[in-house]
Protein backbone atom coordinates (compact mmCIF):
# COMPACT_ATOMS: atom_id res chain seq x y z
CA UNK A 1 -122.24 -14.12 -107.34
CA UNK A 2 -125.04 -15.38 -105.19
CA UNK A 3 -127.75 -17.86 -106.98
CA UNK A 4 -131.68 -17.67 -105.93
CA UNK A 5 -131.02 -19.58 -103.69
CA UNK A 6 -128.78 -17.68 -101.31
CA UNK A 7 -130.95 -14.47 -101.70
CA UNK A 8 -131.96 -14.40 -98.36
CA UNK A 9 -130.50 -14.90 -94.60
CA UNK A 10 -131.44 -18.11 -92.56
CA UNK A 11 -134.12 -16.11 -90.65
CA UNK A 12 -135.43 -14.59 -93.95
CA UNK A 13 -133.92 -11.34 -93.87
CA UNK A 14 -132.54 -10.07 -96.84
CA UNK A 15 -129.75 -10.80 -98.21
CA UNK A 16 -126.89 -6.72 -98.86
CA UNK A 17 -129.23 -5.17 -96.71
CA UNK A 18 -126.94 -2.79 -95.07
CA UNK A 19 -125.16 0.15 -97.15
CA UNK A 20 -121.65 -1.42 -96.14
CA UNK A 21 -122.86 -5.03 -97.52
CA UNK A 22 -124.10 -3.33 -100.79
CA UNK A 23 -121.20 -0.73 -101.53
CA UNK A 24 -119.15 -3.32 -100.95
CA UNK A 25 -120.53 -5.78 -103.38
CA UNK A 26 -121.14 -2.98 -105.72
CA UNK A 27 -117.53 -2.55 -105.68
CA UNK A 28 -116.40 -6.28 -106.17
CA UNK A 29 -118.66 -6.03 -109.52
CA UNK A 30 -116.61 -2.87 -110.70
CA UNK A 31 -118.62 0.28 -109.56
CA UNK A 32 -115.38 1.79 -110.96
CA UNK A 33 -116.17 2.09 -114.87
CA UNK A 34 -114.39 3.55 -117.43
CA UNK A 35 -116.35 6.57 -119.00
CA UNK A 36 -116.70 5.50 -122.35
CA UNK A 37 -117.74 1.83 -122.34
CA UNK A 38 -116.82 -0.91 -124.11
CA UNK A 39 -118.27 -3.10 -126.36
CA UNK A 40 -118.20 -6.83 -125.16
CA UNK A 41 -117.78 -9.70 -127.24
CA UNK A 42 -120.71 -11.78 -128.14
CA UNK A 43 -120.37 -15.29 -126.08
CA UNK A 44 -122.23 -17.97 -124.52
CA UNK A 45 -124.56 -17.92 -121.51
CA UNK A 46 -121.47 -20.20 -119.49
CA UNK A 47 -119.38 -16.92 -119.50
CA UNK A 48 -122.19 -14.62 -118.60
CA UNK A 49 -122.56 -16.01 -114.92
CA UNK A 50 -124.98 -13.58 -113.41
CA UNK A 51 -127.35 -13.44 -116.12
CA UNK A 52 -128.97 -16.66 -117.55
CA UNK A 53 -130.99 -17.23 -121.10
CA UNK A 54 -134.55 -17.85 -120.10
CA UNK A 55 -135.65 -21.25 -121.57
CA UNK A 56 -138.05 -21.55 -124.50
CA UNK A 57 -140.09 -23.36 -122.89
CA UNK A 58 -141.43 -24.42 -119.08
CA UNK A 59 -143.05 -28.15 -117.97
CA UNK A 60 -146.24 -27.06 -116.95
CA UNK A 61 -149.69 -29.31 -117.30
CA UNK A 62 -151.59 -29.09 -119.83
CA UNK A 63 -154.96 -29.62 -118.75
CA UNK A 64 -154.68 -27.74 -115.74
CA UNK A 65 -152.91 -24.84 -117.35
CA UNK A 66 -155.90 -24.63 -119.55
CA UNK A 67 -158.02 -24.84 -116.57
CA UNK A 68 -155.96 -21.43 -115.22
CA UNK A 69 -156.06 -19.78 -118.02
CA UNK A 70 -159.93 -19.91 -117.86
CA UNK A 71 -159.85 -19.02 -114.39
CA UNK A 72 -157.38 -16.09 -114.99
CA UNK A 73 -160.16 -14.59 -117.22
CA UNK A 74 -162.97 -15.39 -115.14
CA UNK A 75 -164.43 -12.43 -113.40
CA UNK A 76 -166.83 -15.09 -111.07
CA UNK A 77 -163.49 -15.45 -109.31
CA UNK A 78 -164.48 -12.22 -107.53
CA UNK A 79 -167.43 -11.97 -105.12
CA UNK A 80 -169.44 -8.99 -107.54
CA UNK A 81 -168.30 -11.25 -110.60
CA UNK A 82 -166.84 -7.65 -111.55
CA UNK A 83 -162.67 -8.27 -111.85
CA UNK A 84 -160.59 -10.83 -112.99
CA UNK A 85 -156.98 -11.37 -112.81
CA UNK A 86 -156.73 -9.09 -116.02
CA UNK A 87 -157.98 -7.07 -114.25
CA UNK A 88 -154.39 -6.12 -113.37
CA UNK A 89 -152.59 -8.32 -115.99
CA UNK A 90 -152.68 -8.04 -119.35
CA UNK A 91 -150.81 -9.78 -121.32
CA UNK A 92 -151.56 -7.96 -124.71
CA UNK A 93 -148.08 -5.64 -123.41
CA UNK A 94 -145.92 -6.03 -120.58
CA UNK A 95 -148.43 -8.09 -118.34
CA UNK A 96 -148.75 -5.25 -115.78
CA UNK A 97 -151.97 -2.83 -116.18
CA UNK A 98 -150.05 0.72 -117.26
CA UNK A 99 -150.92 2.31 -114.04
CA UNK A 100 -148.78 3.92 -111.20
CA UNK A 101 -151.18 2.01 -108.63
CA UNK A 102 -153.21 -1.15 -109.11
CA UNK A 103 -156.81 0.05 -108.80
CA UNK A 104 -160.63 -1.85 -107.78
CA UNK A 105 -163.26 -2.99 -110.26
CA UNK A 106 -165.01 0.22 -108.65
CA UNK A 107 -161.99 2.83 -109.21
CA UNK A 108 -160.71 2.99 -105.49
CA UNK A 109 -156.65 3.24 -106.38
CA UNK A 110 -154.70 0.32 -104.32
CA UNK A 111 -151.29 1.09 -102.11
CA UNK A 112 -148.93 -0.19 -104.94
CA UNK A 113 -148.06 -1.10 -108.91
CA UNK A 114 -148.81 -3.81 -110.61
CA UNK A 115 -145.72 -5.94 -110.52
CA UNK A 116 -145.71 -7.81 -114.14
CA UNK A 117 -147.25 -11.63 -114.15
CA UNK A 118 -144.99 -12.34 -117.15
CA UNK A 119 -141.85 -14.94 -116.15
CA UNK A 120 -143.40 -15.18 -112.62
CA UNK A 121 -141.98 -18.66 -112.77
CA UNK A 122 -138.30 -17.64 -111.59
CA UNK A 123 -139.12 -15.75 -109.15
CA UNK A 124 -138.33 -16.91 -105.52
CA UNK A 125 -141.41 -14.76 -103.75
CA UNK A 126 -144.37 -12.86 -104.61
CA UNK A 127 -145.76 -9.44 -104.27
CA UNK A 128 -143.34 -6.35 -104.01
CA UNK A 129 -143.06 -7.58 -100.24
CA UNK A 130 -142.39 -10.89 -100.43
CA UNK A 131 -145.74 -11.74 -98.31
CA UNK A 132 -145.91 -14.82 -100.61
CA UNK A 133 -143.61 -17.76 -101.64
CA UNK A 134 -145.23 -19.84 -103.98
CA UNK A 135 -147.66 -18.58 -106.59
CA UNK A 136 -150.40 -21.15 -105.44
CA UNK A 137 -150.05 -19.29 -101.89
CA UNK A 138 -150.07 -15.85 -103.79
CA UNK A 139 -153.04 -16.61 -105.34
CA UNK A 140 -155.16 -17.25 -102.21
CA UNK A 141 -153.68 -13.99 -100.77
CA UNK A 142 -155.17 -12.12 -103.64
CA UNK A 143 -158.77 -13.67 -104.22
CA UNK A 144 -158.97 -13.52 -100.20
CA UNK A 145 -157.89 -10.20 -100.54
CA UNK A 146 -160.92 -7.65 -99.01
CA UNK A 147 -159.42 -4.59 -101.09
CA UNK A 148 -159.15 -6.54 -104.51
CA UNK A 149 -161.10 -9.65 -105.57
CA UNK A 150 -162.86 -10.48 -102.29
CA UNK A 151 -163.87 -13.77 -102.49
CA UNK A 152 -165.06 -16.73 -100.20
CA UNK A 153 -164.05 -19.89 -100.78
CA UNK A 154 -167.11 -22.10 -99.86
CA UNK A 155 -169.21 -19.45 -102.41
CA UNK A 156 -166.35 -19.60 -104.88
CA UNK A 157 -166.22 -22.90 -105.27
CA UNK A 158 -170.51 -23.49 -105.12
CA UNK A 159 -169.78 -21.22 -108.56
CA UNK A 160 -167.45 -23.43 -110.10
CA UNK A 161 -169.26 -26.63 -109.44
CA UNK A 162 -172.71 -25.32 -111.05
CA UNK A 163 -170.65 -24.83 -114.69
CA UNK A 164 -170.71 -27.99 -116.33
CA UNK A 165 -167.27 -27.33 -118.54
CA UNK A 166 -165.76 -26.34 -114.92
CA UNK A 167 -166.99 -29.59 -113.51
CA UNK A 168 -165.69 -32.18 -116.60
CA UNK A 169 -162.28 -30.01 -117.14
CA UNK A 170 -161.53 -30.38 -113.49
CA UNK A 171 -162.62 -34.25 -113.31
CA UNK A 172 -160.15 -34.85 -116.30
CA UNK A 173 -157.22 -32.56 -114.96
CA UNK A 174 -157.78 -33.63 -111.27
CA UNK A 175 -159.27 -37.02 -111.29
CA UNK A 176 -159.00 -37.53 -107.19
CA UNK A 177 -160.50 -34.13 -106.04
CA UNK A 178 -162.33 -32.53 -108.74
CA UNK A 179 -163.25 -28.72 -107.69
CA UNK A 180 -161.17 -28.03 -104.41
CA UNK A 181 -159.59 -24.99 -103.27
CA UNK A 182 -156.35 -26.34 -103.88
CA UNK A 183 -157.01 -27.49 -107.07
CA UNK A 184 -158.19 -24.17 -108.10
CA UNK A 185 -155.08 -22.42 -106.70
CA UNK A 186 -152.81 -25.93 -108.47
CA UNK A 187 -154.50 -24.40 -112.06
CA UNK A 188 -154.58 -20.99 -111.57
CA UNK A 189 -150.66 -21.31 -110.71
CA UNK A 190 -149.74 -23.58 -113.21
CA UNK A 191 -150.99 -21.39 -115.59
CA UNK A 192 -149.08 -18.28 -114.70
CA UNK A 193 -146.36 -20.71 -114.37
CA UNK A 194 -146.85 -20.98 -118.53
CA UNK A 195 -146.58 -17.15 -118.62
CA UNK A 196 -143.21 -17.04 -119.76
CA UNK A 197 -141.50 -14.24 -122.57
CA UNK A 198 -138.74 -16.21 -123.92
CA UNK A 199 -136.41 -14.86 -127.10
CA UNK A 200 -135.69 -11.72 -126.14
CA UNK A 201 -132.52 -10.62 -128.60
CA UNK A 202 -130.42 -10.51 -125.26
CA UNK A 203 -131.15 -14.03 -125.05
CA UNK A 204 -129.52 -14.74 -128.21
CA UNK A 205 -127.33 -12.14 -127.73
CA UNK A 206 -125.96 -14.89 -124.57
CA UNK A 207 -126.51 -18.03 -126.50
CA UNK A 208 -123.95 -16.32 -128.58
CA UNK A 209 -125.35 -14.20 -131.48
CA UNK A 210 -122.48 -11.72 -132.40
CA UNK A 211 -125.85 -9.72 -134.00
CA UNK A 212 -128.27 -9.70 -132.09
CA UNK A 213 -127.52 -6.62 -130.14
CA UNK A 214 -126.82 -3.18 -131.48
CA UNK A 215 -123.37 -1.38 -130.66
CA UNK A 216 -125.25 0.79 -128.61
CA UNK A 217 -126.81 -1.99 -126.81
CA UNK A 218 -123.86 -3.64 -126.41
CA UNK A 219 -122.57 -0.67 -124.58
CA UNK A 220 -125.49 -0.14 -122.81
CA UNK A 221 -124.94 -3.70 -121.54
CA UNK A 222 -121.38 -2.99 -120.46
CA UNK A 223 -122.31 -0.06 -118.44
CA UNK A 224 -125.19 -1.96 -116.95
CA UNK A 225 -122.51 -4.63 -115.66
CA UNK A 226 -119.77 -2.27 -115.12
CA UNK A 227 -121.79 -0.04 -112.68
CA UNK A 228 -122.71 -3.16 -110.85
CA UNK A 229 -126.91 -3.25 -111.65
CA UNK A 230 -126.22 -7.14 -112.21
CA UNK A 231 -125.90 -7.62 -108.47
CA UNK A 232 -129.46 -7.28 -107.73
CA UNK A 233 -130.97 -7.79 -111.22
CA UNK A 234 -129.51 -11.37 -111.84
CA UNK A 235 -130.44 -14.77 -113.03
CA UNK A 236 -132.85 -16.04 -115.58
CA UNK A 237 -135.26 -13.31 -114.82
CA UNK A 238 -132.65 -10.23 -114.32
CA UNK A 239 -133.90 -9.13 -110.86
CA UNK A 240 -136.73 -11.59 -108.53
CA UNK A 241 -134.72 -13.55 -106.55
CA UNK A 242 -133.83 -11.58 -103.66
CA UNK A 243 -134.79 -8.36 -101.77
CA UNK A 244 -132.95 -5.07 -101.43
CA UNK A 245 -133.45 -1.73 -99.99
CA UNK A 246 -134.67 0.68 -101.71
CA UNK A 247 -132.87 4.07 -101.05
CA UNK A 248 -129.05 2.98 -100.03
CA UNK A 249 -127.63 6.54 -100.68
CA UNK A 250 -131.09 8.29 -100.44
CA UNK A 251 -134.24 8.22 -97.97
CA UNK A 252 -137.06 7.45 -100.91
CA UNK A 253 -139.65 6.43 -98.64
CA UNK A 254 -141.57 9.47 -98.56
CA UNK A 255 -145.13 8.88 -99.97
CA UNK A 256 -145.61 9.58 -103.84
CA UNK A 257 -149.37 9.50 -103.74
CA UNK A 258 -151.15 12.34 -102.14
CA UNK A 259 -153.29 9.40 -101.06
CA UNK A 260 -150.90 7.32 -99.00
CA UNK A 261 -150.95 8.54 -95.17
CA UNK A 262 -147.80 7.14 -94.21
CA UNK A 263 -144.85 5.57 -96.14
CA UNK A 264 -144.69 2.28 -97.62
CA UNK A 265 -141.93 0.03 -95.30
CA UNK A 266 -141.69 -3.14 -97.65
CA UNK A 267 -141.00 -6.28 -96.11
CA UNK A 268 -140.81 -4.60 -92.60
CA UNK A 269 -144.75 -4.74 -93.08
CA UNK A 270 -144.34 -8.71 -93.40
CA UNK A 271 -141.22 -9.91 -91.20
CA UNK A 272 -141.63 -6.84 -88.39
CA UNK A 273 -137.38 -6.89 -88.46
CA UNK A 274 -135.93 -3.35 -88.62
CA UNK A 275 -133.15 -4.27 -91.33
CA UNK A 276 -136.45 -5.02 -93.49
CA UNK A 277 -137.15 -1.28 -93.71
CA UNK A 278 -137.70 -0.16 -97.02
CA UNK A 279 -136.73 -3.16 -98.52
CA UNK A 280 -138.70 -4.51 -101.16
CA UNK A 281 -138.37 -7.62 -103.79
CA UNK A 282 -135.83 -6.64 -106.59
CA UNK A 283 -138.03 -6.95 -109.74
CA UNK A 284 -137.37 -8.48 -112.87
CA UNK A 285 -135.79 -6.32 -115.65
CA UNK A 286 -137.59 -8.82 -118.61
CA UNK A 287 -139.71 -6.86 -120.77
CA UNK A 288 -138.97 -3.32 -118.50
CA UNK A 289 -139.75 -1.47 -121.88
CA UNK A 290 -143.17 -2.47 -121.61
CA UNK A 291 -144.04 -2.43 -117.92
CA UNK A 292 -144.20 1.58 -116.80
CA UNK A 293 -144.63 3.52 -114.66
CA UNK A 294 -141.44 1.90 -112.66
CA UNK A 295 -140.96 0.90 -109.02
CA UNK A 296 -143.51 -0.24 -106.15
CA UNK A 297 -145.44 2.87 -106.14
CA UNK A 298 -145.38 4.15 -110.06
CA UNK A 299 -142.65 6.92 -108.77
CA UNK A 300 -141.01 7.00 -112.37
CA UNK A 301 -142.78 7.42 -115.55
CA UNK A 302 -140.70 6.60 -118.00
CA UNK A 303 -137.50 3.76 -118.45
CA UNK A 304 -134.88 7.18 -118.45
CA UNK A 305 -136.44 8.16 -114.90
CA UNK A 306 -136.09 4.47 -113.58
CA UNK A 307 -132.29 4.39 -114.74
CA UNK A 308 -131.65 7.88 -113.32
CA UNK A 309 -132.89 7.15 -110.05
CA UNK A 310 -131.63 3.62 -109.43
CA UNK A 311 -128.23 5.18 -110.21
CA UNK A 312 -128.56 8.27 -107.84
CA UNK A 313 -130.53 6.51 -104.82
CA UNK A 314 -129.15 2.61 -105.26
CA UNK A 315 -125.34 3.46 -106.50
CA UNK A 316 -124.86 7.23 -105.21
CA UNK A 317 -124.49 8.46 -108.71
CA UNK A 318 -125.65 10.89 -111.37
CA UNK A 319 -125.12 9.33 -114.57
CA UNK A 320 -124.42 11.30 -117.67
CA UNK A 321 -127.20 11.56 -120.29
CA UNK A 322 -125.69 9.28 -122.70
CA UNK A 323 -124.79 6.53 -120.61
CA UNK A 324 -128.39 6.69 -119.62
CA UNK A 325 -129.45 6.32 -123.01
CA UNK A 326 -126.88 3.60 -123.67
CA UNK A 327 -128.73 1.71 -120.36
CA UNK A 328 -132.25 2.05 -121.94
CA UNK A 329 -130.89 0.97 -125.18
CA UNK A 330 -129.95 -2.34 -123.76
CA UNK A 331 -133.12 -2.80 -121.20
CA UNK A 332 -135.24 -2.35 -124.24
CA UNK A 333 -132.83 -5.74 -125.38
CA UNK A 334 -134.97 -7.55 -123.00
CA UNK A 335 -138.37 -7.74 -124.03
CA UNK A 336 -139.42 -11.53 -125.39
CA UNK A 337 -142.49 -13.02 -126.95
CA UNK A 338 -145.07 -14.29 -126.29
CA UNK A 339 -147.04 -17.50 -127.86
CA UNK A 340 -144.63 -16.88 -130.63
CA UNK A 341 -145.76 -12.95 -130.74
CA UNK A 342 -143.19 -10.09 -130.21
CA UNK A 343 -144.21 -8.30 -127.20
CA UNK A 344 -144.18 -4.78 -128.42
CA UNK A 345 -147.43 -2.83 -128.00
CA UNK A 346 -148.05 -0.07 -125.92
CA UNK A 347 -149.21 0.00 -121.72
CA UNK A 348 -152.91 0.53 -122.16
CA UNK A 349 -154.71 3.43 -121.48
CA UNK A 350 -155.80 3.56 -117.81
CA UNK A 351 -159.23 2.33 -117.22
């Protein structure tokens, strides 16, 4: 099984990116599944190797987390003073914003979904393209960002140094620079480095709670490995840490949206490379209950859609109902908490 860190080529293609490369992988992690599945034994995370616990807890700053935090709520981030990053984020659900496409603080509807901001810790790159490899980076991509927040750093920063708790919070947490772009990217990332939904039952389940999963879950599990989804949803965050076409036994990249003139092309938009065609980053499965509509542009409204067409477009099947409902069973295994708080309310309403 291939770790984060040999998601991608040395010339940062991705990694399976040919129907050959996948089928055959997809074979080597037993494609060929017995139709009624069957229940695995509870066990620790050492025998689960493609799927990791996440941790309770991540080494992240203090003061300059709370700095972030303050920042992630601060609409004077953006150059109207009209959005902030929850905006897009909210972490009162599954840390996306509910909507098939991200939209403006003025309602114009943006090319693609809110990816989730939750566990954005273990991922290796950012955005559904990869445009981005460290959330500090990300960050700058999106306040720069003429469609979303906007902003200009010399203004940005004039706006941070005329609050006084801005000024003395920064002096404390960065004693050498103060208020400096990259101290302002250093918080805002540390903080959504804090972000993280850790206790999910499945994580207990692999620490080796017989209980903690249902029979049905359980199953649903066992199909989920038997039918191979663990080679692209892997790791500590189930899926993030490398990229993938999407559409190996189908072409999927006709536009959804009435809206969109052309289709999107995924990292080809980024890298240019014709093996990057309709390849996107795989996303993390952690809290998928929460986090619909599915996929880069909203395509699937609920978790049975997603399942469905990952099987018939990424694994050239058409599974049965049940086993689909087994599947969502266990993917609804994977939402965590938060601060100590389940993380089980519903997407919010569109704004």
């Amino acid at each position: 099984m291939r770790r984060a860190s040999e998601s991608k080529t040395g010339d940062g293609r991705p990694a399976f990116g040919s129907r050959r490369a996948l089928a055959a992988l997809l074979l080597a992690a037993g494609l060929a599944f017995a139709q009624h599945a069957p229940v695995p034994p509870a066990t620790d995370a050492a025998n689960h190797e493609a799927l990791v616990p996440l941790p309770p807890a991540i080494a992240v700053d203090p003061a300059q987390t709370a700095i972030g935090e303050r920042l992630f709520r601060d609409p004077r981030l953006s150059q109207n003073r009209d959005m902030a990053c929850t905006a897009c984020h909210y972490l009162e659900s599954g840390g996306g914003d509910g909507l098939p496409f991200a939209k403006t603080a003025d309602g114009a509807i943006l090319a693609r979904n809110s990816p989730t901001i939750f566990n954005v810790a273990f991922n290796f790159a950012y955005n559904w393209d990869g445009v981005a490899d460290t959330l500090e980076a990300h960050a700058d991509r999106l306040l720069l960002n003429p469609k979303i927040m906007r902003a200009d750093w010399p203004e940005l920063l004039a706006r941070l140094k005329d609050d006084a708790e801005y000024v003395r919070a920064f002096a404390a947490a960065y004693p050498e620079g103060g208020i400096t772009k990259s101290n302002v990217l250093s918080a805002l990332a540390s903080y959504e480095r804090s972000l993280i939904t850790p206790d999910a039952r499945f994580d207990r389940y692999l620490r080796g709670e017989a209980n903690a999963l249902t029979v049905a879950e359980r199953q649903g599990y066992a199909l989920f490995t038997g039918y191979g989804c663990v080679a692209c949803h892997q790791g500590v965050n189930i899926g993030g840490n490398m990229y993938q076409k999407f559409g190996v036994f189908e072409d999927v990249l006709t536009p959804v949206s009435q809206d969109a003139a052309t289709a999107d092309l995924g990292r080809f938009n980024v890298t240019q490379v014709e093996r990057d065609r309709g390849v996107f980053r795989v996303p993390s499965l952690r809290n998928v209950a929460l986090t619909a509509p599915y996929f880069h542009d909203g395509r699937a409204a609920t978790l049975e859609d997603a399942v469905k067409t990952m099987a018939r477009v990424q694994l050239g099947k058409t599974l049965p109902p049940e086993e689909i409902n087994l599947i969502v069973q266990f993917l609804r295994s994977l939402t965590g908490e938060y601060q100590g708080r389940p993380l089980a309310a519903p997407a919010p309403e569109p704004r």
